[in-house]
Structures are given as C-alpha cells and as structure tokens.
C-alpha atoms as a PDB file:
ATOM      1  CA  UNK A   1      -8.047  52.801  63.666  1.00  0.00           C
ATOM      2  CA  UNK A   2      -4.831  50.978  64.334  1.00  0.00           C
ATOM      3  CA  UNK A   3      -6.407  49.591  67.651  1.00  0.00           C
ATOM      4  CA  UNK A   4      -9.321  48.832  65.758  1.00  0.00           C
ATOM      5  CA  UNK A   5      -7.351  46.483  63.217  1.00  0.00           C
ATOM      6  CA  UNK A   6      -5.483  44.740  65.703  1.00  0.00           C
ATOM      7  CA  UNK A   7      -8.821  43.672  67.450  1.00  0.00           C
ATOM      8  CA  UNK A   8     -10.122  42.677  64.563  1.00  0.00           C
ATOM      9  CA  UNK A   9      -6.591  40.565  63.664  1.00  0.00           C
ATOM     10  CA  UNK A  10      -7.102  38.691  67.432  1.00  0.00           C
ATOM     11  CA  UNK A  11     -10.622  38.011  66.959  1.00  0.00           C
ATOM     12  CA  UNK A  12     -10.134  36.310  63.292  1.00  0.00           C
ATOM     13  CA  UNK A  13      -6.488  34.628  64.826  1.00  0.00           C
ATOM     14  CA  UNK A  14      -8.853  33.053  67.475  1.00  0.00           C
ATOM     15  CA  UNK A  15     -11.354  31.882  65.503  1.00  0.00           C
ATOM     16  CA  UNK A  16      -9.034  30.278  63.225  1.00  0.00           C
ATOM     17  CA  UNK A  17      -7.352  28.608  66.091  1.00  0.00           C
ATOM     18  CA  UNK A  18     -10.418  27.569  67.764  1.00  0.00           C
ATOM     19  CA  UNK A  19     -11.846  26.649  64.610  1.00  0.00           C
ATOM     20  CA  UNK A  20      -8.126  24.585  63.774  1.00  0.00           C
ATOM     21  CA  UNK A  21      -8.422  23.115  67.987  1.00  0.00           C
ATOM     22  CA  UNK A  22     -11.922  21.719  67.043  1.00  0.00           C
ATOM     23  CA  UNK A  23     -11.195  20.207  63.605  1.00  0.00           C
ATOM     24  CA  UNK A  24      -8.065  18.011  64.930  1.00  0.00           C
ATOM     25  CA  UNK A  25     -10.298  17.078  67.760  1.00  0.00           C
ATOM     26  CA  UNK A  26     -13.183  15.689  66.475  1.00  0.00           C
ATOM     27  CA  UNK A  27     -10.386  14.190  63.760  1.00  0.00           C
ATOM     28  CA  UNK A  28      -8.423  12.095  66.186  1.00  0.00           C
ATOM     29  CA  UNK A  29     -11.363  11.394  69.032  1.00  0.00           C
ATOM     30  CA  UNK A  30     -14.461  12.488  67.569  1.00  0.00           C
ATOM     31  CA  UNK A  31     -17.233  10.858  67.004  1.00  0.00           C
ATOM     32  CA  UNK A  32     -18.052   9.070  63.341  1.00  0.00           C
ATOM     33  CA  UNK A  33     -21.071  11.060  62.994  1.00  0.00           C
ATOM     34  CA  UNK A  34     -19.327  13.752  63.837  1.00  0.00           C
ATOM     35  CA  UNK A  35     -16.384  13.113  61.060  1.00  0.00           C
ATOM     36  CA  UNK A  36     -18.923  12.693  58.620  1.00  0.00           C
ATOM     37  CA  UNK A  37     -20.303  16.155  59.344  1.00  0.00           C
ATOM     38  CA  UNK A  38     -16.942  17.900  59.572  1.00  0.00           C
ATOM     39  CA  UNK A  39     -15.614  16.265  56.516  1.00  0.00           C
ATOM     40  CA  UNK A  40     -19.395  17.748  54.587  1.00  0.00           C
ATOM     41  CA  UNK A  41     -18.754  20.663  56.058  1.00  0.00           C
ATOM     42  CA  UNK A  42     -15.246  20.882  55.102  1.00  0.00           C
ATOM     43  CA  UNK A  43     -15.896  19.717  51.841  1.00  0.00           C
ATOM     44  CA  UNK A  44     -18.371  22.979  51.369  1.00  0.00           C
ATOM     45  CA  UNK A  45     -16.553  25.161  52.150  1.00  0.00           C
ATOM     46  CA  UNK A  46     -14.005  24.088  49.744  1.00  0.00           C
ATOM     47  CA  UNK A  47     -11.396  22.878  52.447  1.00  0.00           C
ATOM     48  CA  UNK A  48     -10.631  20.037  50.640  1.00  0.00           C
ATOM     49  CA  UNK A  49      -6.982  18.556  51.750  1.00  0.00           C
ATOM     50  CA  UNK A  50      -8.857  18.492  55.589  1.00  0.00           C
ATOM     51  CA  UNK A  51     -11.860  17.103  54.211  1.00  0.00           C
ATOM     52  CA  UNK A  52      -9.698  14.280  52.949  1.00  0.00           C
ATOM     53  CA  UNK A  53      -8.176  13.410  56.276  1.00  0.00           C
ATOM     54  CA  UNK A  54     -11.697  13.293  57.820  1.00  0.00           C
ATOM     55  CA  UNK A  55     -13.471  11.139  54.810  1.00  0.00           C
ATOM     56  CA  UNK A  56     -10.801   8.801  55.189  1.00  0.00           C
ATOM     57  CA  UNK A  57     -11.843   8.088  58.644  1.00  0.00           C
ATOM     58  CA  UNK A  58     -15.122   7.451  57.958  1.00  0.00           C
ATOM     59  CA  UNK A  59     -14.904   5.041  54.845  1.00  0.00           C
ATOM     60  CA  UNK A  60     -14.641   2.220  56.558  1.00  0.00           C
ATOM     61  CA  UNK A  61     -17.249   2.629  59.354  1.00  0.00           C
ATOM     62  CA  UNK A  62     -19.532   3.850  56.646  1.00  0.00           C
ATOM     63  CA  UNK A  63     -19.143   0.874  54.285  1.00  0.00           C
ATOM     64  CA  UNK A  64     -22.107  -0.481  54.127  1.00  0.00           C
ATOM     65  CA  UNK A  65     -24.230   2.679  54.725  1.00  0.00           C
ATOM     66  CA  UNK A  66     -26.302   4.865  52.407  1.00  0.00           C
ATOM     67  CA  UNK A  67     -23.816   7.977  53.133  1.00  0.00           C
ATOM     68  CA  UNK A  68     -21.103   6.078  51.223  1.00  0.00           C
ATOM     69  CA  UNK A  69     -21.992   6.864  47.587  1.00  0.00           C
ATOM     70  CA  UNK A  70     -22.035  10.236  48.868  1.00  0.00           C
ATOM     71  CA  UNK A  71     -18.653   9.871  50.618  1.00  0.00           C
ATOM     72  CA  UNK A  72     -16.882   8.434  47.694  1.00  0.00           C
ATOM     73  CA  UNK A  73     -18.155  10.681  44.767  1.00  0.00           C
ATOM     74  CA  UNK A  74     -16.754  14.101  47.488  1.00  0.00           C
ATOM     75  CA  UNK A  75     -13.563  12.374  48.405  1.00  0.00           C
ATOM     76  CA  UNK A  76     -12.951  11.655  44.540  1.00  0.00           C
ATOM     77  CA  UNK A  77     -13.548  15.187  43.815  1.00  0.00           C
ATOM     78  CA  UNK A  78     -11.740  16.236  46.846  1.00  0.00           C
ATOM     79  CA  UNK A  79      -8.577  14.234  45.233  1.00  0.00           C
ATOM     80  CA  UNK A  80      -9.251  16.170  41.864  1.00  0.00           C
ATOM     81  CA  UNK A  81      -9.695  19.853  43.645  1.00  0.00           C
ATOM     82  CA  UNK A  82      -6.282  19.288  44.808  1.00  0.00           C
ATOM     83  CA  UNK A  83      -4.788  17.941  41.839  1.00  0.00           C
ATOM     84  CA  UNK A  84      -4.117  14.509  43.043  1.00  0.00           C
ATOM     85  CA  UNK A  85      -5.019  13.347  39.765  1.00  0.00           C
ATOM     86  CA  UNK A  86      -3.812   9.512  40.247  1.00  0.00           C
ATOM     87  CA  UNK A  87      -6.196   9.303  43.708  1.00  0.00           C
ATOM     88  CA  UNK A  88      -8.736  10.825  42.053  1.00  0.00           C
ATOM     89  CA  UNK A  89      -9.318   8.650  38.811  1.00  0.00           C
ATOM     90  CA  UNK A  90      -8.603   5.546  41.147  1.00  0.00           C
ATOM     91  CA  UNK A  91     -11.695   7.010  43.555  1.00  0.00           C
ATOM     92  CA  UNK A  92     -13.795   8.280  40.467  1.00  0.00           C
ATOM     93  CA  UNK A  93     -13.280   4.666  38.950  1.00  0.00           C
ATOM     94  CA  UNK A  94     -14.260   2.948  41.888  1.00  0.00           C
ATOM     95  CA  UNK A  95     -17.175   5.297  42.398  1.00  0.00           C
ATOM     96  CA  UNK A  96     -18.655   4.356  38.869  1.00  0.00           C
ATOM     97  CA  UNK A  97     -18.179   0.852  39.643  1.00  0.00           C
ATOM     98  CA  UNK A  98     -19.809   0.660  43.209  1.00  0.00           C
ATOM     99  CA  UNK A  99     -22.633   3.062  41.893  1.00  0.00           C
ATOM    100  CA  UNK A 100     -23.525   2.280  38.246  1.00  0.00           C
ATOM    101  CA  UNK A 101     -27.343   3.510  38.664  1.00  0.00           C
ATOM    102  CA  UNK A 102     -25.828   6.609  41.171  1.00  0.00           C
ATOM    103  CA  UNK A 103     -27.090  10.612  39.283  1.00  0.00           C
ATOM    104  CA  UNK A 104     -23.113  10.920  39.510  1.00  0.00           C
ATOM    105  CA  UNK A 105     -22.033   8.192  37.594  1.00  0.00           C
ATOM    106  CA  UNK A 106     -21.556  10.381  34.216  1.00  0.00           C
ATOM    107  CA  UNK A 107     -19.888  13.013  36.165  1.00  0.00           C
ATOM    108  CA  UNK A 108     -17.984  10.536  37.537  1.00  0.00           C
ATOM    109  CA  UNK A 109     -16.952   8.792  34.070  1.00  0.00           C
ATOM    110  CA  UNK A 110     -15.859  12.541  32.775  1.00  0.00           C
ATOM    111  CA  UNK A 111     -13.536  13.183  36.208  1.00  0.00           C
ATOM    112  CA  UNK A 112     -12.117  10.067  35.707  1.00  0.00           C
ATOM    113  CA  UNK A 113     -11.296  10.617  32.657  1.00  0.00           C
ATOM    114  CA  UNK A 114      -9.708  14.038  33.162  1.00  0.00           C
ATOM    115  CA  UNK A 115      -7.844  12.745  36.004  1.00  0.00           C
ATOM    116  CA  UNK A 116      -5.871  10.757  33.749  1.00  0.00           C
ATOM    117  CA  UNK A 117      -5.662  14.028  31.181  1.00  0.00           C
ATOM    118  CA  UNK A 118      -4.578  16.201  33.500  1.00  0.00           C
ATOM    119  CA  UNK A 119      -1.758  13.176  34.896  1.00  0.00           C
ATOM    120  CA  UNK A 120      -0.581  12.782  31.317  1.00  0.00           C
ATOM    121  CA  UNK A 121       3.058  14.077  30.962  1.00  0.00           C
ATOM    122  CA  UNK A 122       4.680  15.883  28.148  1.00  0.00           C
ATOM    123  CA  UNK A 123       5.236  13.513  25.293  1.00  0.00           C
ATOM    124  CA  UNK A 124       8.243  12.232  25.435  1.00  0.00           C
ATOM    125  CA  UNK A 125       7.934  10.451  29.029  1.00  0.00           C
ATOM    126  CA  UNK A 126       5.894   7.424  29.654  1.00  0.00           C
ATOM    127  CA  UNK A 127       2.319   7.621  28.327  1.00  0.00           C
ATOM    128  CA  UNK A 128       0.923   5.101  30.119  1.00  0.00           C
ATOM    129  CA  UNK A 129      -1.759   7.817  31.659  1.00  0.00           C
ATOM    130  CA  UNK A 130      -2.737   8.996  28.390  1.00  0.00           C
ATOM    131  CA  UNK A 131      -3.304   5.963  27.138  1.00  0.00           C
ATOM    132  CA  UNK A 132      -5.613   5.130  29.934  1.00  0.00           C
ATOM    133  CA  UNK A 133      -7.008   8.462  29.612  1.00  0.00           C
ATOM    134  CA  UNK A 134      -8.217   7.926  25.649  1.00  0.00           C
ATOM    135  CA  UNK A 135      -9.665   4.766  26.962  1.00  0.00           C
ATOM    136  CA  UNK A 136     -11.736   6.476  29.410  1.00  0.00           C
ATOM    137  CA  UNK A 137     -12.577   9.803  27.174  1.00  0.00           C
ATOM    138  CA  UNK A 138     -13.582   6.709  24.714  1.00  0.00           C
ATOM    139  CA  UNK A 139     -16.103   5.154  26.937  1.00  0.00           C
ATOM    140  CA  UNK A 140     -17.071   8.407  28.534  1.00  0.00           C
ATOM    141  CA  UNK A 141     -17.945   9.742  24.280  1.00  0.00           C
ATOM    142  CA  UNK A 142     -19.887   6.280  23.762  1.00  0.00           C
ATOM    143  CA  UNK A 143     -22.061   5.669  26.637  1.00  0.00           C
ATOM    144  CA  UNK A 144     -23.205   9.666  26.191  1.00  0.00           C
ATOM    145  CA  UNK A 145     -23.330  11.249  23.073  1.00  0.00           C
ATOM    146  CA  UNK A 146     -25.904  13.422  24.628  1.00  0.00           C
ATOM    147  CA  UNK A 147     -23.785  15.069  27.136  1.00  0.00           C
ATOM    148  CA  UNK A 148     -23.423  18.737  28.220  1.00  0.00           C
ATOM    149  CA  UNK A 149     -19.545  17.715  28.568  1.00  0.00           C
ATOM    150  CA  UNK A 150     -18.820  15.740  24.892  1.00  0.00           C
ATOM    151  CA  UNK A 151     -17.105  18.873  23.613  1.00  0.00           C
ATOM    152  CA  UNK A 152     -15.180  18.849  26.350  1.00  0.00           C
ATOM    153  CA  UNK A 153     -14.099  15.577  25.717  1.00  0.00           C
ATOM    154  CA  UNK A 154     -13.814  15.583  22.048  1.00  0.00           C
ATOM    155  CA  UNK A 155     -11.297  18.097  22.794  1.00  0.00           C
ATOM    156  CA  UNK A 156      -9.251  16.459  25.483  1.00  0.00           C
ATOM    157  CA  UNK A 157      -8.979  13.585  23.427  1.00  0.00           C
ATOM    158  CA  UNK A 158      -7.975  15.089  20.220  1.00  0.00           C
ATOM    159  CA  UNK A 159      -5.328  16.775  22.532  1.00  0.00           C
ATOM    160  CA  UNK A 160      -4.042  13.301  23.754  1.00  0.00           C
ATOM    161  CA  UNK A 161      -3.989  11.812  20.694  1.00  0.00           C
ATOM    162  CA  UNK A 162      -1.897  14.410  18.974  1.00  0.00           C
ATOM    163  CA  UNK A 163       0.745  14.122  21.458  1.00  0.00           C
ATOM    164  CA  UNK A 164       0.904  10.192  20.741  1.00  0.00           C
ATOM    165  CA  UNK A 165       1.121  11.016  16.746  1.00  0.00           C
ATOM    166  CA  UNK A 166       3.999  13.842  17.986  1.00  0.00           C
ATOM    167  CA  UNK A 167       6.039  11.416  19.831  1.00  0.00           C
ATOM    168  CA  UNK A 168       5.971   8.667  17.431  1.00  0.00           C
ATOM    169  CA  UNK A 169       6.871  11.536  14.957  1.00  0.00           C
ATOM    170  CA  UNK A 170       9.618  12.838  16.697  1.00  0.00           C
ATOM    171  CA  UNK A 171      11.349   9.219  17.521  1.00  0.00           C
ATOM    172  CA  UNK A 172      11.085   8.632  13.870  1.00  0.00           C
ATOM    173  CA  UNK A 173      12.925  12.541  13.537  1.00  0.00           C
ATOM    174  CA  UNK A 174      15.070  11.625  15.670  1.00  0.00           C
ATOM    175  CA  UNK A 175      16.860   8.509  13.929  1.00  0.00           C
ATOM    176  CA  UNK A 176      16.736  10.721  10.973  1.00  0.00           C
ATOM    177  CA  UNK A 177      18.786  13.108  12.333  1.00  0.00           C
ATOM    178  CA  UNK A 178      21.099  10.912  14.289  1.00  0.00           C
ATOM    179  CA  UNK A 179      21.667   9.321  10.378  1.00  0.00           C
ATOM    180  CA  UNK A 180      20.304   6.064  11.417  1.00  0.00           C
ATOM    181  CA  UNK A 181      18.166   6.353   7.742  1.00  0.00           C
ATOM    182  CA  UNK A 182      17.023   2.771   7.388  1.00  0.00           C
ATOM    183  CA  UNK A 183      15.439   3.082  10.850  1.00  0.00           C
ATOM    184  CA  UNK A 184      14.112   6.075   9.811  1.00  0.00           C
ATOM    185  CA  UNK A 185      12.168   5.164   7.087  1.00  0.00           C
ATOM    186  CA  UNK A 186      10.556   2.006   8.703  1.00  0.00           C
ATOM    187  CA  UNK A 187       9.654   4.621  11.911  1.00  0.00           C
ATOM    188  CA  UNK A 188       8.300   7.188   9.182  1.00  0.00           C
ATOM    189  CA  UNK A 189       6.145   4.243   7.219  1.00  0.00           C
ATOM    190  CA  UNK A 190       4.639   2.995  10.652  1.00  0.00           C
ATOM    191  CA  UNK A 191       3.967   6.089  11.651  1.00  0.00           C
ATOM    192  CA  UNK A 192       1.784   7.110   8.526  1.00  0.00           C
ATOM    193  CA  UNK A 193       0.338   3.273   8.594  1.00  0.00           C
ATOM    194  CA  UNK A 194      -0.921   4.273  12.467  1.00  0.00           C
ATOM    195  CA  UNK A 195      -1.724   7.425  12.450  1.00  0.00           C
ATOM    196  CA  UNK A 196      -3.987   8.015   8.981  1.00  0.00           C
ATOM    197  CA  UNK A 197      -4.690  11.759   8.296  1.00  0.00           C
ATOM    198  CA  UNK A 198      -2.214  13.021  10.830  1.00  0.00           C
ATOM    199  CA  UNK A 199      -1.344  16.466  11.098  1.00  0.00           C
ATOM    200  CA  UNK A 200       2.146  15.715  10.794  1.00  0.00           C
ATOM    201  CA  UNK A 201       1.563  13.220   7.304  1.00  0.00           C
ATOM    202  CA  UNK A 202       3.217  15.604   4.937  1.00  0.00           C
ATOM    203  CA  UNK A 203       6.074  16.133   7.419  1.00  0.00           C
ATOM    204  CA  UNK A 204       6.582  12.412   7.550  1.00  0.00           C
ATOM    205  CA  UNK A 205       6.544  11.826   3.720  1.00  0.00           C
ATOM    206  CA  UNK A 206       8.806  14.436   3.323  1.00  0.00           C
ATOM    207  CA  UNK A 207      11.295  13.062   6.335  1.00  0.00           C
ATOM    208  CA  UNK A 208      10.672   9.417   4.668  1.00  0.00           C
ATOM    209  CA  UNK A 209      12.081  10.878   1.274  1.00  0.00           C
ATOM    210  CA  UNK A 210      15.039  12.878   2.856  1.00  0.00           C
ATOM    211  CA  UNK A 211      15.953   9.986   4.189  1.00  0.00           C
ATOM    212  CA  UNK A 212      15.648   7.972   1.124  1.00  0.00           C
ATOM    213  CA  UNK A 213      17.706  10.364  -0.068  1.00  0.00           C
ATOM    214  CA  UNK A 214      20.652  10.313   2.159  1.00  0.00           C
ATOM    215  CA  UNK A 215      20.640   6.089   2.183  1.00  0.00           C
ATOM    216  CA  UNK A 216      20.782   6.353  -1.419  1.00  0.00           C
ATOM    217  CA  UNK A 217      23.332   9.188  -1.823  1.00  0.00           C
ATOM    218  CA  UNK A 218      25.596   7.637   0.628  1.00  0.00           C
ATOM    219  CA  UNK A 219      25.662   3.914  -0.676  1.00  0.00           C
ATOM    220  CA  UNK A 220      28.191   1.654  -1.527  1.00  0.00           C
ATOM    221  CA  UNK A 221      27.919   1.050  -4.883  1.00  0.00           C
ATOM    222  CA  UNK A 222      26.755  -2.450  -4.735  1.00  0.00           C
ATOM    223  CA  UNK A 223      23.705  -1.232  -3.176  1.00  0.00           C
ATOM    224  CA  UNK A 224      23.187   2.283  -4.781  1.00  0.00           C
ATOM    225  CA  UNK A 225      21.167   1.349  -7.546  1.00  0.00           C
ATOM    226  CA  UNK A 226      18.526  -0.130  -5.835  1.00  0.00           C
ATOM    227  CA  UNK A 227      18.769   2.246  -2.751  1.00  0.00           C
ATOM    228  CA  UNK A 228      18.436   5.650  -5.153  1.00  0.00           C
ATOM    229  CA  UNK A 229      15.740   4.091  -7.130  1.00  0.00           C
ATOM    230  CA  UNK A 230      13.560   3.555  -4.115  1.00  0.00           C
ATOM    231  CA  UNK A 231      14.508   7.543  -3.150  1.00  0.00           C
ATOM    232  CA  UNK A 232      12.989   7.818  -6.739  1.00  0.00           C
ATOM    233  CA  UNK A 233       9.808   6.188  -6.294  1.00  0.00           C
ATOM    234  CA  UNK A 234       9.458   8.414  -2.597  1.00  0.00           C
ATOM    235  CA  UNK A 235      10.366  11.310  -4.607  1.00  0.00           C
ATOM    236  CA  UNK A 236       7.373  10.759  -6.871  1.00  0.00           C
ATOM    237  CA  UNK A 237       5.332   9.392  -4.157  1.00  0.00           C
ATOM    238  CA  UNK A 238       5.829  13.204  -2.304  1.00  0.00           C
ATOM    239  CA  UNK A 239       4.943  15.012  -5.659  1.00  0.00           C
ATOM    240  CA  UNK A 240       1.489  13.030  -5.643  1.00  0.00           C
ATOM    241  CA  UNK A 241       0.323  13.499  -2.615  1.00  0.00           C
ATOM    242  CA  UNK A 242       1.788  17.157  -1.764  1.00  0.00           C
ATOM    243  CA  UNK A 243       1.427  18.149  -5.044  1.00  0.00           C
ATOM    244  CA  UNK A 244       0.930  22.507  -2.825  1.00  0.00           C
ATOM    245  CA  UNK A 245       3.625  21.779  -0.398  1.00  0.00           C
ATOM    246  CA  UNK A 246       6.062  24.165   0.654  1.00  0.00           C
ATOM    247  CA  UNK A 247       8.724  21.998   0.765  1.00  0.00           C
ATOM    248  CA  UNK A 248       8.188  20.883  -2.579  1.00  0.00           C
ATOM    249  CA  UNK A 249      10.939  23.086  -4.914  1.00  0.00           C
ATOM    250  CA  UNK A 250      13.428  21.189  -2.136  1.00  0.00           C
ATOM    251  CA  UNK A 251      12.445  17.899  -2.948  1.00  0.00           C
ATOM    252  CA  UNK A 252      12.590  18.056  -6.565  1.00  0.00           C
ATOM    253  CA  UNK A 253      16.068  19.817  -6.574  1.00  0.00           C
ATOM    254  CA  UNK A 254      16.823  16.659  -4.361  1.00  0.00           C
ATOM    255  CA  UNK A 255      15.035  14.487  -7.276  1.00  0.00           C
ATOM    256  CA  UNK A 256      16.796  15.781  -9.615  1.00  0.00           C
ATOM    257  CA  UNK A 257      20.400  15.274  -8.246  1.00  0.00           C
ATOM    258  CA  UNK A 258      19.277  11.414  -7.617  1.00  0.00           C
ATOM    259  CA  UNK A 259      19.091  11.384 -11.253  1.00  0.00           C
ATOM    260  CA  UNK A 260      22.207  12.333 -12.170  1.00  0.00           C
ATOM    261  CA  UNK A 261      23.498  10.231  -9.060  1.00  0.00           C
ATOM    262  CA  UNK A 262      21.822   7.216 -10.710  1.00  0.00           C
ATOM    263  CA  UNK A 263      23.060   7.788 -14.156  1.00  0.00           C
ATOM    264  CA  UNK A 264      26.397   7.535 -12.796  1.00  0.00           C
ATOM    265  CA  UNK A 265      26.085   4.906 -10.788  1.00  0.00           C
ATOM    266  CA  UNK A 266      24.233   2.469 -13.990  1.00  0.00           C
ATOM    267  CA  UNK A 267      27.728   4.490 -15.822  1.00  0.00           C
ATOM    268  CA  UNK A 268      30.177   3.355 -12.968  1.00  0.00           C
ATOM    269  CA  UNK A 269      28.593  -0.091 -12.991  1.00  0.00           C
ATOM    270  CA  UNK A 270      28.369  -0.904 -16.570  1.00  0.00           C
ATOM    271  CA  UNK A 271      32.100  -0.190 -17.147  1.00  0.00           C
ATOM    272  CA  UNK A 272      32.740  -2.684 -14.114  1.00  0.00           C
ATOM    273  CA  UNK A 273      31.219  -5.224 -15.279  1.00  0.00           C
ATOM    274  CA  UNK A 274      33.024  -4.826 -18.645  1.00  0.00           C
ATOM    275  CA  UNK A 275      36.383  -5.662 -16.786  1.00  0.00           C
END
C-alpha cells in the first residue's frame, strides 16, 4: 500500500512539474496563439493568478481582434477571483466601455460595481471607493431594473450608504465627546440635513440636545441666556419627534434642570443690572 502511495505521489509530482515546465514555456517563448489557449485554459480551470500572466501577453497582439472582448471580460474577472478589486473595476470599466452592445456588459456593470464594494474600507478611512462604488451600484440599478442581480445591489448599496451616514455620525460624536459642543451641534444639524430618515436620526437629535445642554450649562453668563434657551427649544424639538424614545425620561430630567438653570440665570442677571 505504502509503495502504492508513493507511486502515485511521483506520478502526480511529475505531472505537476511537467504541467508547471510547459506553462512557463509557452509563457516566455510561446507562441500568441498558443498564450491565448493556455491563458482559456487556465482561466477554466480556475487558475486564475497564471491566467493573468498569460492574458497580459496577449492584449496587445490581440488588440484589434475579435478574441479581445473575450480577453478583457476573463482577465477582469480573473482580477476579481483573486480579489484584486482595484484591477478589476479598472478592467470591468474598460470592458463596458470598449463593448457597450457585448451579452457581458450588465455583468460587467454589476462586477464593477462590486469591485469597488468589496475595495471599500471600514468607515473611518478614506471613502473614496465607496463613493465610486454608489455611483456605479447607481447606474448599474438604473440602466436595469429588470435584473436577476438588483437585490443584490439594492443591498450593497444600502450597505455603503450606511457606513457614510455612520461616519459622518461618529465625527459629529466625536466633537461631542471631546467637548467641542458648538462643533457638535453644527456636525449633528448637517448630518440630519444630509442624511433624511437615517437610522441614526434619533441618536443625532438626542446628541444635538446633549450638547445643547452642556454649551448652555457651562456658559458664561453673558451668553447663558440665550445658549440654555436654544437647549430649550432642542429639548422640545426631541419630545416632538421621539415622542417613544428610550432616552426620553433622560432628556426631560435634563429639561428640567435647564429650567431651573435659566431661572437663575434671568435671577442672577436682573439683580446685575440693578447695580
């Protein structure tokens, strides 16, 4: 049995190196026809990081030929299959440019687009993939309403687009929490101006009053008045439209204390102005 396995272990070694000998030989001296072949063949059998090498050979010498639609649409997917998601939207792209009337074309406009997906980073890097991928999901969902893969990306674009609200939420959290309050509250206001029915809307009223509250509460006097009154007016604007919310016994206990904070402050100011 034992001589029986290492038999089989030469044989499969041999055909792997023979098979290995012939590939880097018809890469580097072969023929173009004989690239092209490989590179299909390669591309078959799901061998795609070799399949690349050899499709890159032929591109140019295959310019102009009917092959190249072909060539394009497997090395873009070839790009994908190994998860070289910037090469393959740039191929994909090209593709659907070079081939408008191509059977492939809406394939390609969905790869393209999940290229981009798939290169988006977590949210708080750089979203300049994202971006480019809701532009792409966006063009992909108009020019086919009828496709098999609209679901698909319906959901991939949702995705995207709540990571977008979620940053811009969490840089507005963030100057909350590092007490920069009047930053806050513009961040908070822009963010429920941009991003209408948001997921994260009642978080961001209820971050705009907190910090409301804490400009007001922490004012010098000459500016507390104004400053509590507006926490006031947030206050009542939270009540309104979270009239259910969890959070909502916290922000009238809050309420509350800004009106005894303001009676003392119209108190403290009065007898000021008296001297």
């Amino acid at each position: 049995m034992q001589k029986m396995k290492k038999i089989v272990f030469i044989l499969v070694l041999a055909l792997l190196l023979g098979s290995c000998a012939e590939y880097h030989k018809v890469l580097n001296k072969g023929k173009n026809t004989e690239k092209y072949q490989m590179a299909v063949d390669m591309y078959e059998k799901k061998d795609y990081k070799r399949a690349i090498a050899l499709f890159e050979k032929v591109m140019g010498p295959y310019a102009n030929k009917p092959q190249m639609e072909r060539i394009q649409f497997m090395v873009s997917d070839c790009y994908f299959q190994t998860e070289n998601y910037t090469m393959a939207s740039y191929y994909f792209t090209k593709f659907m440019t070079n081939y408008p009337e191509s059977s492939k074309v809406q394939e390609a406009a969905y790869f393209s687009a999940k290229s981009y997906y798939l290169a988006s980073p977590k949210y708080s890097r750089d979203q300049e993939d994202t971006y480019k991928a809701l532009t792409a999901y966006q063009n992909f969902i108009d020019k086919y309403p009828k496709s098999e893969l609209l679901e698909e990306a319906n959901k991939d674009y949702a995705e995207l687009n709540r990571k977008l609200q979620f940053k811009d939420f969490e840089v507005a959290r963030l100057y909350y929490h590092r007490e920069k309050y009047n930053s806050a509250i513009k961040a908070f206001e822009t963010f429920n101006e941009d991003h209408l029915g948001s997921e994260f809307k009642e978080e961001a009223y209820y971050y705009t009053f907190k910090s409301t509250y804490e400009l007001g509460m922490r004012s010098v006097l000459s500016k507390k008045e104004e400053r509590i009154s507006d926490a006031l007016l947030s206050h009542k604007k939270f009540q309104k439209t979270f009239p259910e919310s969890e959070k909502l016994k916290e922000v009238d206990a809050l309420g509350l204390k800004l009106q005894e904070e303001l009676v003392k402050t119209k108190e403290l100011l009065a007898t000021i102005s008296q001297k």
